[in-house]
C-alpha atoms as a PDB file:
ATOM      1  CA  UNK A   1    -142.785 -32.772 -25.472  1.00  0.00           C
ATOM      2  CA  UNK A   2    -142.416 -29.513 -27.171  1.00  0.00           C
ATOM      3  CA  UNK A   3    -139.589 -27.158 -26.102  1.00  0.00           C
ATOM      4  CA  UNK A   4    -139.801 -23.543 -25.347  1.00  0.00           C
ATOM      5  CA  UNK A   5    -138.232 -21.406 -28.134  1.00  0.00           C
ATOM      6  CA  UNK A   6    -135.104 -19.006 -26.634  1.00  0.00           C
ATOM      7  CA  UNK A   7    -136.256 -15.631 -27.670  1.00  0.00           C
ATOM      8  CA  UNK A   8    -133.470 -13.766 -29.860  1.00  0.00           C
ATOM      9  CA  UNK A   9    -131.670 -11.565 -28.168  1.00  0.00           C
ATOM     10  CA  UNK A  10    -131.468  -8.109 -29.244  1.00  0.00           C
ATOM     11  CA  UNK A  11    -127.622  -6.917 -30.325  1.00  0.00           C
ATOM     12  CA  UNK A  12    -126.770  -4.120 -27.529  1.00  0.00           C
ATOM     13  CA  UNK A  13    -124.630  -1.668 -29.792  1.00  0.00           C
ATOM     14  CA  UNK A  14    -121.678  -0.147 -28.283  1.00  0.00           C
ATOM     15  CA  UNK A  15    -123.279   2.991 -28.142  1.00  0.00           C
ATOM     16  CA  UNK A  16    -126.412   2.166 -26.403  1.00  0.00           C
ATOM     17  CA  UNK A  17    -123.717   0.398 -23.808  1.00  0.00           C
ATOM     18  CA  UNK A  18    -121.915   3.975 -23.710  1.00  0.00           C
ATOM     19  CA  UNK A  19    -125.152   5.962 -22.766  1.00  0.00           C
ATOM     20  CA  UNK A  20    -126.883   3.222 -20.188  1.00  0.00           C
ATOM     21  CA  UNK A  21    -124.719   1.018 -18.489  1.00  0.00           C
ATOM     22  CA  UNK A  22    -121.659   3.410 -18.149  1.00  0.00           C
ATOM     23  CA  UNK A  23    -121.549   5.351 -15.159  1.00  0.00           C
ATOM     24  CA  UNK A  24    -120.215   8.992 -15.128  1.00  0.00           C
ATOM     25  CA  UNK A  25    -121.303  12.459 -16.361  1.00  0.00           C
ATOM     26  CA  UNK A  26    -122.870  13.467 -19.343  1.00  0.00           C
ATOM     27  CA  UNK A  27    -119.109  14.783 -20.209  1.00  0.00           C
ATOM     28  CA  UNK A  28    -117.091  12.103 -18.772  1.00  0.00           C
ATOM     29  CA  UNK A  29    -119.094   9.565 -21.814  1.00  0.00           C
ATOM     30  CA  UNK A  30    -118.556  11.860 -24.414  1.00  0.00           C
ATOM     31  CA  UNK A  31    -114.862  12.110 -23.184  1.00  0.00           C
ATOM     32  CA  UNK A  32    -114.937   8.623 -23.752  1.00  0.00           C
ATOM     33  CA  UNK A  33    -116.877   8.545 -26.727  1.00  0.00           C
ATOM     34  CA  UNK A  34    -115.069  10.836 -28.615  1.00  0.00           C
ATOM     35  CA  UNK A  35    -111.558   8.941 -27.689  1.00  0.00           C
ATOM     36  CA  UNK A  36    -113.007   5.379 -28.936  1.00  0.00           C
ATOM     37  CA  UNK A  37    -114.529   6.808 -31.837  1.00  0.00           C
ATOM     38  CA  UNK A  38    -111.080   7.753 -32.854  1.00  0.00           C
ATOM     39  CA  UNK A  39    -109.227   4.911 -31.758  1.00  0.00           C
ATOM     40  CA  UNK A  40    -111.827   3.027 -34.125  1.00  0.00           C
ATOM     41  CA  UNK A  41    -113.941   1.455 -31.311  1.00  0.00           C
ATOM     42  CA  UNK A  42    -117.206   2.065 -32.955  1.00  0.00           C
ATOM     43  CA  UNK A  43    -116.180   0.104 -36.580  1.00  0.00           C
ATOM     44  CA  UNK A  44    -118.944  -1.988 -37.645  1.00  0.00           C
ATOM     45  CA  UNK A  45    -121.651   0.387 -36.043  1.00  0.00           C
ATOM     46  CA  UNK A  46    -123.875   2.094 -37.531  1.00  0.00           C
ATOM     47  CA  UNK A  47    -122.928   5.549 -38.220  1.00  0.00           C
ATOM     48  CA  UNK A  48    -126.637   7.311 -38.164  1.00  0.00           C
ATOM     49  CA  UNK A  49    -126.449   5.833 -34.909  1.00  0.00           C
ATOM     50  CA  UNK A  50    -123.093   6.850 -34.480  1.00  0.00           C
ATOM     51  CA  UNK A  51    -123.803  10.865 -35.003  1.00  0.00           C
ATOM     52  CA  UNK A  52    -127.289  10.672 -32.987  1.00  0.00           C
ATOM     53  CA  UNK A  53    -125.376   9.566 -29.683  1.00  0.00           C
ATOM     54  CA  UNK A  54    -122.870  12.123 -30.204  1.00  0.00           C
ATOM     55  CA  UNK A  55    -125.380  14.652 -30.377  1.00  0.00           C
ATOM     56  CA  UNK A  56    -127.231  13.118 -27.437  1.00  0.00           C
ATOM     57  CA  UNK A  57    -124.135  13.248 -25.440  1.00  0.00           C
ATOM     58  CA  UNK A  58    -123.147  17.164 -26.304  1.00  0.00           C
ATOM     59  CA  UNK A  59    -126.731  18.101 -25.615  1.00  0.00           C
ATOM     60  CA  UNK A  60    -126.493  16.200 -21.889  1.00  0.00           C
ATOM     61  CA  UNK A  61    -123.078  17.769 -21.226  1.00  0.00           C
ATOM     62  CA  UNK A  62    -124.371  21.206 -22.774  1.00  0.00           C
ATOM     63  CA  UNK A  63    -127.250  20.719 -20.110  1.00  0.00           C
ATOM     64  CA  UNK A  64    -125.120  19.872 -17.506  1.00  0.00           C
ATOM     65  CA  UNK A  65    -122.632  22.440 -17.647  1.00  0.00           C
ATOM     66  CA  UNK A  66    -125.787  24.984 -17.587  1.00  0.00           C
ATOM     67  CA  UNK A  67    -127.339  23.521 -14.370  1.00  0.00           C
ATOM     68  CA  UNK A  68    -124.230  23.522 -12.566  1.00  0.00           C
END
């Protein structure tokens, strides 16, 4: 009987946790994002990736802080 291969799962980064599964404003993350990436929360990520959320999450609160 042949067995059904488990498909690999995909490493979630921190980041992509930060911008999708977190709840909050675009300002409250980058709050947060700025104070882990500090603290050293983000060591062992990829730091392209790093500066692209950053820039995501300024552009969001940027947007937000327009609309309101």
């Amino acid at each position: 009987m042949l067995r059904k291969r488990k498909e690999p799962q995909v490493k979630k980064s921190v980041a992509q946790s930060l911008l999708r599964d977190m709840r909050g404003s675009a300002t409250e993350k980058l709050a947060l994002f700025e104070k882990l990436k500090t603290r050293g929360g983000f060591d062992g990520e990829d730091r392209r990736e790093l500066l692209k959320v950053g820039r995501m999450l300024r552009t969001f609160a940027a947007m937000e802080k327009g609309y309101a």
